[in-house]
Protein backbone atom coordinates (compact mmCIF):
# COMPACT_ATOMS: atom_id res chain seq x y z
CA UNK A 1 -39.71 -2.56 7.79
CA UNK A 2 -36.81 -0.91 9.78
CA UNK A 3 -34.48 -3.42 9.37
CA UNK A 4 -35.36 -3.14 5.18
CA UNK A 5 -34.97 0.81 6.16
CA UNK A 6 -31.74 0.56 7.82
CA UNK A 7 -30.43 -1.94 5.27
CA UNK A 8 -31.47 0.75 2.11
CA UNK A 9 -29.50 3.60 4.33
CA UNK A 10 -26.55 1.49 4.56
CA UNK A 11 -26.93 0.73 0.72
CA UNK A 12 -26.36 4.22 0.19
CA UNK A 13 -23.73 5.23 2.19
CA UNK A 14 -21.76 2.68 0.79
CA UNK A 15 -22.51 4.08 -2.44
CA UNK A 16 -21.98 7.57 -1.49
CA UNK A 17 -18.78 6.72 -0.24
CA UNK A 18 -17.74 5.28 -3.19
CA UNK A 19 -18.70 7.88 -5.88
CA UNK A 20 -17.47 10.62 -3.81
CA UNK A 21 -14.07 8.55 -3.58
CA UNK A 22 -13.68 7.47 -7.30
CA UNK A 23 -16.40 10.14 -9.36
CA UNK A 24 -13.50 11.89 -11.12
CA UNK A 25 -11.93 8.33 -12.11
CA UNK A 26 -14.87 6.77 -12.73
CA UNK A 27 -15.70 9.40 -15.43
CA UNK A 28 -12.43 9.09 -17.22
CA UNK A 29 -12.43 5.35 -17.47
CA UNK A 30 -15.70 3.32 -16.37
CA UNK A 31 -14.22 0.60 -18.28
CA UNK A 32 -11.60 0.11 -15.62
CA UNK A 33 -13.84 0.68 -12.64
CA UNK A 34 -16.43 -1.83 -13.92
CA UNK A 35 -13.59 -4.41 -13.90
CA UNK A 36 -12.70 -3.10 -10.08
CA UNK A 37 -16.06 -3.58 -9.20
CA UNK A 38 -16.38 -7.23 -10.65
CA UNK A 39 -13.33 -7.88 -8.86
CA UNK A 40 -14.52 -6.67 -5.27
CA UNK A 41 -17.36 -8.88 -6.05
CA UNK A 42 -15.44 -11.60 -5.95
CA UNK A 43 -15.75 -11.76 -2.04
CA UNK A 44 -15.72 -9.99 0.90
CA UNK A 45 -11.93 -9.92 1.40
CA UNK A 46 -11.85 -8.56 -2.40
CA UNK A 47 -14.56 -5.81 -1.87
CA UNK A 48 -12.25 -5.41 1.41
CA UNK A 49 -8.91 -4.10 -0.51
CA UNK A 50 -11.07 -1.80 -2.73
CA UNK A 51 -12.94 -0.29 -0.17
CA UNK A 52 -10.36 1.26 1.63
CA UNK A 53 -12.61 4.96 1.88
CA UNK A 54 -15.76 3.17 3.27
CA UNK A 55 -13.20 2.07 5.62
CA UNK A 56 -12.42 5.70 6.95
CA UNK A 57 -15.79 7.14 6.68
CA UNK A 58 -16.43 4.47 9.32
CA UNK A 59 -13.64 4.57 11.12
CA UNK A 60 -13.35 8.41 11.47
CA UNK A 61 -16.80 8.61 13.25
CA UNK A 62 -15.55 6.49 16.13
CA UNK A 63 -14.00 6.91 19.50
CA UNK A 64 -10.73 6.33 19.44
CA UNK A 65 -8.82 6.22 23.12
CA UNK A 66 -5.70 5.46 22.05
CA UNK A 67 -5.68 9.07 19.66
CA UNK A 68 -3.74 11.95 21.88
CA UNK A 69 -2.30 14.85 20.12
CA UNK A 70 0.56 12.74 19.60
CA UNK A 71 -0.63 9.15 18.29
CA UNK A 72 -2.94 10.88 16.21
CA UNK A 73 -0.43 12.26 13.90
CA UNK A 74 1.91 9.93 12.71
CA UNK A 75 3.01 8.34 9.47
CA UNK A 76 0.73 5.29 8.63
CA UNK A 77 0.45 3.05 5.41
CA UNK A 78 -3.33 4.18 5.14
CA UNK A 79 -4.26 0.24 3.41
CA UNK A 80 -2.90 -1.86 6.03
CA UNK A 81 -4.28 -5.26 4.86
CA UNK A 82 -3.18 -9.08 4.73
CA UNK A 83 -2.16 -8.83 0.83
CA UNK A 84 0.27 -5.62 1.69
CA UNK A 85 2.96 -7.11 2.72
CA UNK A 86 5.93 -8.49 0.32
CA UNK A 87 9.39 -8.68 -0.50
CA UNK A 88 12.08 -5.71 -1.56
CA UNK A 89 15.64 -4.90 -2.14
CA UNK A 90 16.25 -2.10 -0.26
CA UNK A 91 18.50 0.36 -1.11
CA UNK A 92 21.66 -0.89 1.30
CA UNK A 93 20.99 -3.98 -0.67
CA UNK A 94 19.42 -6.40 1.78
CA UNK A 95 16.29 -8.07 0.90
CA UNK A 96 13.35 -6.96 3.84
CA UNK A 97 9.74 -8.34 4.01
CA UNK A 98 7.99 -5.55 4.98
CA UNK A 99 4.73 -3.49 4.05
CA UNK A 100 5.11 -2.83 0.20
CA UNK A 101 2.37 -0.09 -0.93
CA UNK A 102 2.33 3.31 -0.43
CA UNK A 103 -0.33 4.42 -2.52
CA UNK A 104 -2.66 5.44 0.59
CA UNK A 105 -0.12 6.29 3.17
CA UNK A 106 -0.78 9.77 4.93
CA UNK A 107 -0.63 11.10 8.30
CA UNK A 108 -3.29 9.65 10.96
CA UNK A 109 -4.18 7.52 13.91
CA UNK A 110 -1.89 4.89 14.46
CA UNK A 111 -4.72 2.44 15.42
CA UNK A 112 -6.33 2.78 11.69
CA UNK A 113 -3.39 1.14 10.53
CA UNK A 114 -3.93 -1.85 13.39
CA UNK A 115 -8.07 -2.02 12.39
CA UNK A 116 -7.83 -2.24 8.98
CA UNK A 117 -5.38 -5.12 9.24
CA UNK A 118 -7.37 -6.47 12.17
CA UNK A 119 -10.09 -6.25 10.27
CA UNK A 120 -8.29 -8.04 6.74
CA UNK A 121 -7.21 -11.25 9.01
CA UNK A 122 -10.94 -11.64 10.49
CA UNK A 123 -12.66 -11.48 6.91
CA UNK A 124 -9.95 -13.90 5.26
CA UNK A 125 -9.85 -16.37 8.31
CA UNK A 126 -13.29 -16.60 8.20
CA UNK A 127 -13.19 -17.61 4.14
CA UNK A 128 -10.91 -20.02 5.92
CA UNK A 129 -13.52 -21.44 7.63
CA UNK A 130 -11.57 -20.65 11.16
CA UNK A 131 -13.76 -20.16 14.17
CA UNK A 132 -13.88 -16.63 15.84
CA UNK A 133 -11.48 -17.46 18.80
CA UNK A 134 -9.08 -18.94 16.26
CA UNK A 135 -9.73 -15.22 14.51
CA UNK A 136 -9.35 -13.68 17.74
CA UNK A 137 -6.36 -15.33 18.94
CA UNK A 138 -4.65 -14.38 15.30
CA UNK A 139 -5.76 -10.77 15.64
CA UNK A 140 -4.42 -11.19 19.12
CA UNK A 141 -0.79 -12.12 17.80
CA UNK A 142 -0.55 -9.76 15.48
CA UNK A 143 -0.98 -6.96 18.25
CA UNK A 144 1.14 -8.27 20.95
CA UNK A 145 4.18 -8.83 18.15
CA UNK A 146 3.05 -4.78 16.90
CA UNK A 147 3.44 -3.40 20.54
CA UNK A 148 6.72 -5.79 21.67
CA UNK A 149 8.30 -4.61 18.59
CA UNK A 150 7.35 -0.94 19.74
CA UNK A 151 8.95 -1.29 23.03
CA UNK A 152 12.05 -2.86 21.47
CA UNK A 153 12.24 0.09 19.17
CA UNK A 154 12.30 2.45 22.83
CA UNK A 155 15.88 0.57 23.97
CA UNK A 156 17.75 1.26 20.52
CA UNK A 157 19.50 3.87 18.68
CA UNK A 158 18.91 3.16 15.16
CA UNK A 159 15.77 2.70 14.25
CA UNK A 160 16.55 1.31 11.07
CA UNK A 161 18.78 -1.28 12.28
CA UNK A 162 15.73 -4.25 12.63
CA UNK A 163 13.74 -5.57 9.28
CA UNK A 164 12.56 -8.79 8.22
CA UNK A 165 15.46 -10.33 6.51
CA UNK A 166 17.16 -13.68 5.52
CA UNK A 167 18.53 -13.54 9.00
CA UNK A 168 15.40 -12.68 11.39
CA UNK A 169 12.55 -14.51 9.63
CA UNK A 170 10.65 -17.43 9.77
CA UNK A 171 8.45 -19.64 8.08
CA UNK A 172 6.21 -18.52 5.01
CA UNK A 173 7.99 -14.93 5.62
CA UNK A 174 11.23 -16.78 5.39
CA UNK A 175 9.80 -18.68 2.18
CA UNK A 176 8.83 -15.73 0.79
CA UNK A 177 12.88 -13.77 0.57
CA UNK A 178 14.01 -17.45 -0.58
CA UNK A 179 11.39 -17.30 -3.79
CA UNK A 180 12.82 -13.28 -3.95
CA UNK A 181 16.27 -14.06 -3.60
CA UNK A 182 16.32 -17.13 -6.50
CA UNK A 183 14.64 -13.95 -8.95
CA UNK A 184 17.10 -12.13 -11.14
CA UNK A 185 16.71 -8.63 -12.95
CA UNK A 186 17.63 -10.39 -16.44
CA UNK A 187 15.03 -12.87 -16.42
CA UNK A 188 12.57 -9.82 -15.74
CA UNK A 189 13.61 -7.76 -18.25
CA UNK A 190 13.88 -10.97 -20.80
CA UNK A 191 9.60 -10.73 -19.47
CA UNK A 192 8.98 -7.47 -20.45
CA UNK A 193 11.11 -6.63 -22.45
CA UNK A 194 13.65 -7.92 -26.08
CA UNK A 195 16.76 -6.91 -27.51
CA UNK A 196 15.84 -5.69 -30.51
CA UNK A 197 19.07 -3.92 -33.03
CA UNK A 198 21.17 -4.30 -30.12
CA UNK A 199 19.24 -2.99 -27.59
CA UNK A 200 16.21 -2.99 -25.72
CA UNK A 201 12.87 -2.18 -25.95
CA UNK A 202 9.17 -3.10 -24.05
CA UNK A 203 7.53 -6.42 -25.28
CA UNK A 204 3.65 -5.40 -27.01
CA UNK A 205 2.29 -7.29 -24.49
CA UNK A 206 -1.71 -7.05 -23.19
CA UNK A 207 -2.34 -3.84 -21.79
CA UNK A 208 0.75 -2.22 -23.40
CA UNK A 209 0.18 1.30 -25.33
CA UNK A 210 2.74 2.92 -27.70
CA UNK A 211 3.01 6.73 -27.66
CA UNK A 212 2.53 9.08 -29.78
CA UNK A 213 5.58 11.38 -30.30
CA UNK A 214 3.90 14.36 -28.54
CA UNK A 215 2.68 12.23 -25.47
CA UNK A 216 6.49 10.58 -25.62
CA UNK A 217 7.65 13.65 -25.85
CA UNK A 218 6.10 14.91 -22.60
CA UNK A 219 6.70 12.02 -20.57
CA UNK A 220 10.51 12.38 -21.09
CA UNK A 221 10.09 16.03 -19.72
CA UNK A 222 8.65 14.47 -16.85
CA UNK A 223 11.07 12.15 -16.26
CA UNK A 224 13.75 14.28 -16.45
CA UNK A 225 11.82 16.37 -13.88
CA UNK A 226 11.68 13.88 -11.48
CA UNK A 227 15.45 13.35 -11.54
CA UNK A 228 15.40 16.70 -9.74
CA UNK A 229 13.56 15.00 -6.82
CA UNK A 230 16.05 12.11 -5.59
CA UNK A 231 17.80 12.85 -3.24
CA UNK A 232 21.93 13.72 -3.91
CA UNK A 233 22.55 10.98 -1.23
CA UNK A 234 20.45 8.52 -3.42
CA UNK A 235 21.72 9.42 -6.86
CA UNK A 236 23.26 7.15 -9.43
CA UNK A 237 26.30 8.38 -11.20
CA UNK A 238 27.24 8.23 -14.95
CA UNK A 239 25.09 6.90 -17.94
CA UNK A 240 22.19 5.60 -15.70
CA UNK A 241 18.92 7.55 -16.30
CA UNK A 242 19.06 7.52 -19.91
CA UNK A 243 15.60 6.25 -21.79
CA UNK A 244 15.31 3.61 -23.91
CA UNK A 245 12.01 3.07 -24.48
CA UNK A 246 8.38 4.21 -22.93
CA UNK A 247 5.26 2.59 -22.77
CA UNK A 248 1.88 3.75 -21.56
CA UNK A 249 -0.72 1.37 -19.64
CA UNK A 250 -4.20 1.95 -17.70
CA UNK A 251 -4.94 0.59 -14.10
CA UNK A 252 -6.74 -2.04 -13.75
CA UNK A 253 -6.29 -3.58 -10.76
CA UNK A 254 -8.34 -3.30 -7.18
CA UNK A 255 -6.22 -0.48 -5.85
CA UNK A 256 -5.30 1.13 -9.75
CA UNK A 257 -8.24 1.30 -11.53
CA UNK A 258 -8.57 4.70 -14.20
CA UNK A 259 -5.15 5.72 -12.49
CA UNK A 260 -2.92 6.47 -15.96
CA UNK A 261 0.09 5.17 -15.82
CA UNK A 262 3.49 4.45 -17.70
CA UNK A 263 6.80 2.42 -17.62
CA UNK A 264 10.45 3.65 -18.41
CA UNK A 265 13.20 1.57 -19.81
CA UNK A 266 16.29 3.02 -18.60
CA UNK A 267 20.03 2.67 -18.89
CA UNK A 268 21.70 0.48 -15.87
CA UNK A 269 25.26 1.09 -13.82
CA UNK A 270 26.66 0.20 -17.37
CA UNK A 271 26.17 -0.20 -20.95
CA UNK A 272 25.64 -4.39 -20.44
CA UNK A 273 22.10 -5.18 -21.24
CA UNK A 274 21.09 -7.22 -18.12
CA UNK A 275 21.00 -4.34 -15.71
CA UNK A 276 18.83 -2.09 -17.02
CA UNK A 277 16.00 -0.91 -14.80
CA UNK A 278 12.35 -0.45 -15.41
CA UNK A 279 10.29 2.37 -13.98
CA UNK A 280 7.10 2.71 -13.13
CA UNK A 281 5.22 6.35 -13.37
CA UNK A 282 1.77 6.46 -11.69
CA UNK A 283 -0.31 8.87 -11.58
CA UNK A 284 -1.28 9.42 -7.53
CA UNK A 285 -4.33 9.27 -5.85
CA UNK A 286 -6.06 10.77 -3.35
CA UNK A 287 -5.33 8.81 -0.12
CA UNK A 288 -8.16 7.38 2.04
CA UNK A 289 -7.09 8.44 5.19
CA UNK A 290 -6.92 12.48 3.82
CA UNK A 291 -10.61 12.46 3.14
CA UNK A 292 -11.88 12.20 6.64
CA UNK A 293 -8.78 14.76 8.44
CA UNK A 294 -9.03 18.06 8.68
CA UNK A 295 -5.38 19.56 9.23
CA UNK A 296 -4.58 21.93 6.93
CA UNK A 297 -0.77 21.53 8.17
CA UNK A 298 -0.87 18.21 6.76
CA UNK A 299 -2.70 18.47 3.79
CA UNK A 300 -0.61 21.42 2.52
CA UNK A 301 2.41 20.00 2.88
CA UNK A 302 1.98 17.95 -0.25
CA UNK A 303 3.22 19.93 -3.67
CA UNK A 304 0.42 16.86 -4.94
CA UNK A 305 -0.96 13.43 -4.51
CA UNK A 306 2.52 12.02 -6.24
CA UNK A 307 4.58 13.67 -3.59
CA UNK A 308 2.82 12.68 -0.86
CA UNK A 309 3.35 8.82 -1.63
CA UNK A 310 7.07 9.69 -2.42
CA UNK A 311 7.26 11.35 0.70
CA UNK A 312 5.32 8.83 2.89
CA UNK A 313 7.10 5.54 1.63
CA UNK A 314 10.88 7.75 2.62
CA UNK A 315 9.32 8.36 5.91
CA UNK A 316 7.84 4.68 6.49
CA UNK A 317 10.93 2.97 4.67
CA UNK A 318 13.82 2.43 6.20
CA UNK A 319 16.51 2.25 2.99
CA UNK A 320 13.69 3.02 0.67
CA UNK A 321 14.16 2.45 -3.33
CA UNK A 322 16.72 4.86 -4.71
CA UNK A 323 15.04 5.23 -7.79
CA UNK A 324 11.80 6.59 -5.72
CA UNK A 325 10.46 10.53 -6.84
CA UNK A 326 7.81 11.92 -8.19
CA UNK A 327 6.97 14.11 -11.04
CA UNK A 328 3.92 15.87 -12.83
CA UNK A 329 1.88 15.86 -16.10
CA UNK A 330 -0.13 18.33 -17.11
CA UNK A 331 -0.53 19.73 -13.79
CA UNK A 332 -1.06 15.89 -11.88
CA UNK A 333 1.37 14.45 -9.32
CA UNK A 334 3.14 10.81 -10.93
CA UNK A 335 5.12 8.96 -8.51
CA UNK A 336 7.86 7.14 -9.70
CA UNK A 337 9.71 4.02 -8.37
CA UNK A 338 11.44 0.91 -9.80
CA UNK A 339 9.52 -2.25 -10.81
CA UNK A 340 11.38 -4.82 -8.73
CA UNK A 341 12.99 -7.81 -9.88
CA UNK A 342 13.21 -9.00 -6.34
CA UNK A 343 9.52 -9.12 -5.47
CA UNK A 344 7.68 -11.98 -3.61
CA UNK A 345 4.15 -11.66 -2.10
CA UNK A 346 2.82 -14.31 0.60
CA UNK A 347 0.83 -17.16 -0.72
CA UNK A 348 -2.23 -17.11 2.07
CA UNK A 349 -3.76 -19.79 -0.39
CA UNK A 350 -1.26 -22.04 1.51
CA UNK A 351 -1.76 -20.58 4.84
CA UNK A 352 -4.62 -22.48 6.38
CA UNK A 353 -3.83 -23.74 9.64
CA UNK A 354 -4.04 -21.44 13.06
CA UNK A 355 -0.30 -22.38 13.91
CA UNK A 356 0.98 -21.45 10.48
CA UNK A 357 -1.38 -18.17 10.36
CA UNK A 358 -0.12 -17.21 13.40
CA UNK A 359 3.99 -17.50 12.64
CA UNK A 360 3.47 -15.41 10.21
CA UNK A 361 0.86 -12.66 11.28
CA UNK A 362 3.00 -12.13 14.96
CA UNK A 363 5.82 -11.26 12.71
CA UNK A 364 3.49 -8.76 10.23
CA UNK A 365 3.00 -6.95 13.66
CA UNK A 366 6.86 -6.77 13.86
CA UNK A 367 6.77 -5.43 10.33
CA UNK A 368 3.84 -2.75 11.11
CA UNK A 369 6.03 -1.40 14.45
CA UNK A 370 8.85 -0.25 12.25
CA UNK A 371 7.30 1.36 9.45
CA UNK A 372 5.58 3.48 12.30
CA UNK A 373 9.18 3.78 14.37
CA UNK A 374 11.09 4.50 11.48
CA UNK A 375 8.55 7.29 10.48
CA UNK A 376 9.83 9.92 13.04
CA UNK A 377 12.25 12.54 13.50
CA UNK A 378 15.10 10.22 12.28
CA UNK A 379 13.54 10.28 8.87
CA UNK A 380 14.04 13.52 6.47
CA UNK A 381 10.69 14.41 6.25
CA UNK A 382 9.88 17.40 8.75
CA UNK A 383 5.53 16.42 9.28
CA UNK A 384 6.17 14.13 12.30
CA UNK A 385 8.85 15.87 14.80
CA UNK A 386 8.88 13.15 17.47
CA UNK A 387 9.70 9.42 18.55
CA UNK A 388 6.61 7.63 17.44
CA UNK A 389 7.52 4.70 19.38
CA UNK A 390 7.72 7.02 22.96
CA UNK A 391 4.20 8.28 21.53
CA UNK A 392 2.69 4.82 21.33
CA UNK A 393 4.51 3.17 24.09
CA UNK A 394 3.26 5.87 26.34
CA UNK A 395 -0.47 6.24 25.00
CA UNK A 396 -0.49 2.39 25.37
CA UNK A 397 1.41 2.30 28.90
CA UNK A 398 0.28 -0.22 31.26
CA UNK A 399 -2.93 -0.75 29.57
CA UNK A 400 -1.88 -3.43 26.68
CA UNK A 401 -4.65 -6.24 27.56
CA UNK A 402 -7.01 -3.30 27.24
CA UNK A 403 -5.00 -2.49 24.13
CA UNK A 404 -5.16 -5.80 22.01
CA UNK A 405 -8.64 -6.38 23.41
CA UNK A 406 -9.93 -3.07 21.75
CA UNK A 407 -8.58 -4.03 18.00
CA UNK A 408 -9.34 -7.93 18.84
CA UNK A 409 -12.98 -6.22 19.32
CA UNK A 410 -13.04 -4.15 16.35
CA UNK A 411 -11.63 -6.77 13.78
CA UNK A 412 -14.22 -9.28 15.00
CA UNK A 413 -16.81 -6.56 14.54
CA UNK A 414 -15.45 -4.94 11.44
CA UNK A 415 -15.25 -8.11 9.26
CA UNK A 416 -19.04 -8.71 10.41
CA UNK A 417 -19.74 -5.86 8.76
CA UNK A 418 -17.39 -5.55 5.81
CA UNK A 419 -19.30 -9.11 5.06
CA UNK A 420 -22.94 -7.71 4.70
CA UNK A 421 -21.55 -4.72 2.59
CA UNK A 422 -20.17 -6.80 0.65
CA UNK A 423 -23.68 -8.54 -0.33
CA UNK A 424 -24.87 -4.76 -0.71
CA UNK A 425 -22.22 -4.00 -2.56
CA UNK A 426 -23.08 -6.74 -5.41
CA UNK A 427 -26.65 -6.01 -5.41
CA UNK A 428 -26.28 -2.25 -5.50
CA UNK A 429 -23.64 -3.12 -8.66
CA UNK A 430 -26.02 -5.51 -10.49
CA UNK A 431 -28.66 -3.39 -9.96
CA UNK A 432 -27.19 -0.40 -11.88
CA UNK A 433 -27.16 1.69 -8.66
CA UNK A 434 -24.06 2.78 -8.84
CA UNK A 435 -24.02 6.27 -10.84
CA UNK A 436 -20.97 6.32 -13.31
CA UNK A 437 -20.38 2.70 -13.80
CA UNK A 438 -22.56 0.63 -15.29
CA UNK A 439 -22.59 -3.36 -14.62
CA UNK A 440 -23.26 -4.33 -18.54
């Protein structure tokens, strides 16, 4: 009877967690969250990447060692898991593998960052059938590449100097900015878009919405809005900016579900048709991380949940997109960024073997150490005023085996976990008791 007890309580907190997380959404489009939903049904690694908020209701109620005033308060991705990672252009030009979403980053303990991707490897190794030391030596990796990266980043100057690149990776990473660097922009656009009286315009593809003059008309005062909030250092020069066409589209992915959204043709460096660029406008959410802190420095430093991830992805990125800002709608925070030509994920379909997984997940740690590095005082956001990498490397000090054995422990645990919710999570779902979103 107390195990049924405890199993019912933990039934509901997961519940609770959601609604509280997603009411507002879920009200405006239940359509999209009951496609989430079926999604994170999938499996445990796909209830996983939509769960991020159960995530930090558990996390935030836990002792955390390695948390001083210092380590405690720095810039962190906020979704760190195995299927965040991917390929960019950045804005010098050089194609990076590094973490590539934003939508959850905030302020917070550098370790949640470190769990939640512990975590991510434990629950997708084990789909992989890998035992728990070959989970535990993977986990194990990924830290020690994470903290030698750190200390690297305490001997140099520039920060921003080290990334993932043709040059500096290896194996499926390396694969990965080979697939990137064979994409071009004009076979995207020829995608999603077609020359139509001599010029461009968005395919009516699935998913695609046409506006109405008025909404059209208010999206374009958006846009030209956001203009205001790229940098001067960042800024294009002559006819680039100008619209050619506007579409409107729902989320309905895991992470974008009920999240409006809506994608800007615009003029290129040039009047040529194949360099035109394609925005993306999306309305923000509220990050996970936010819901459990209580700093009212941080949470007011946001104009709204569009600037923040504007914000956060400058501070984490070094070279971030040029075309990144942020805007509002009727009152909501949009944040607005390029839909990249030049984007290549990691096929973990392929990834099955313990020497493969591990190639790849040391350097991820690499990748993790300078978003956090680069997230400092050498960045221009004013949140974080000190070396992040002096804050770690010190909290961490001599006590690294300690270190890696504490997130080894909590991945191993965490997955465990994540794996029963999950089976709560589908029953809870079929069962129709989840309020707002209704499994039929």
């Amino acid at each position: 009877m107390a195990k049924k007890v405890k199993a019912q309580a933990r039934e509901t907190f997961i519940v609770e967690a959601m609604v509280e997380a997603f009411s507002d959404l879920m009200a405006a489009d239940p359509e999209a969250f009951r496609t989430k939903f079926r999604k994170m049904a999938a499996d445990p690694f796909a209830f996983y990447r939509g769960s991020a908020c159960l995530f930090y209701a558990d996390v935030a109620a836990e002792e955390d060692r390695w948390a001083d005033e210092r380590t405690s308060r720095i810039w962190i991705q906020g979704d760190l898991h195995a299927e965040n990672f991917g390929t960019y252009m950045d804005g010098s030009g050089v194609l990076i593998f590094d973490v590539n979403d934003f939508d959850e980053a905030y302020v917070g303990h550098f370790t949640w960052d470190l769990k939640r991707f512990a975590a991510s490897v434990a629950v997708m190794c084990w789909q992989k059938a890998l035992s728990d030391e070959a989970i535990g030596q993977l986990i194990e990796a990924f830290v020690r590449g994470y903290v030698a990266q750190v200390r690297w980043f305490l001997d140099t100057e520039d920060d921003a100097e080290y990334s993932l690149n043709l040059d500096t990776a290896k194996g499926a990473v390396l694969d990965a900015l080979h697939v990137a660097r064979l994409s071009t922009r004009a076979a995207m656009l020829d995608r999603v878009t077609r020359v139509d009286d001599n010029n461009r315009v968005f395919r009516d593809l699935a998913g695609v919405r046409r506006l109405k003059q008025r909404e059209r008309a208010k999206v374009e005062k958006a846009f030209e809005r956001y203009l205001d909030t790229i940098p001067e250092t960042k800024r294009f020069r002559g006819i680039a900016y100008d619209i050619k066409d506007v579409i409107g589209k729902t989320g309905f992915g895991i992470g974008s579900a009920g999240l409006p959204s809506y994608t800007v043709l615009i003029e290129g460096f040039s009047q040529a048709l194949d360099n035109d660029a394609v925005l993306s406008i999306k309305q923000g959410n509220v990050a996970a991380p936010s819901r459990v802190l209580d700093d009212a420095a941080v949470h007011g430093y946001f104009k709204h949940h569009g600037h923040r991830t504007a914000v956060s992805q400058r501070a984490l990125q070094a070279h971030a997109d040029p075309l990144l800002g942020y805007t509002d709608i009727d009152g909501v925070g949009f944040v607005v960024s390029e839909i990249s030509p030049y984007e290549s994920d990691l096929d973990w379909s392929e990834l099955t073997e313990p020497g493969e997984l591990t190639e790849v997940i040391e350097q991820l740690g690499q990748a993790v150490a300078k978003v956090h590095c680069v997230a400092d005082s050498d960045s221009d956001q004013s949140l974080v005023d000190f070396q992040t990498e002096e804050a770690i490397a010190t909290v961490i000090g001599d006590d690294e085996d300690e270190f890696v054995a504490d997130i080894v422990e909590f991945g191993h645990r965490y997955a465990a976990i994540v794996r029963e919710d999950h089976r709560r999570f589908v029953e809870a779902f079929r069962g129709g008791r989840i309020p707002g979103v209704s499994s039929t």
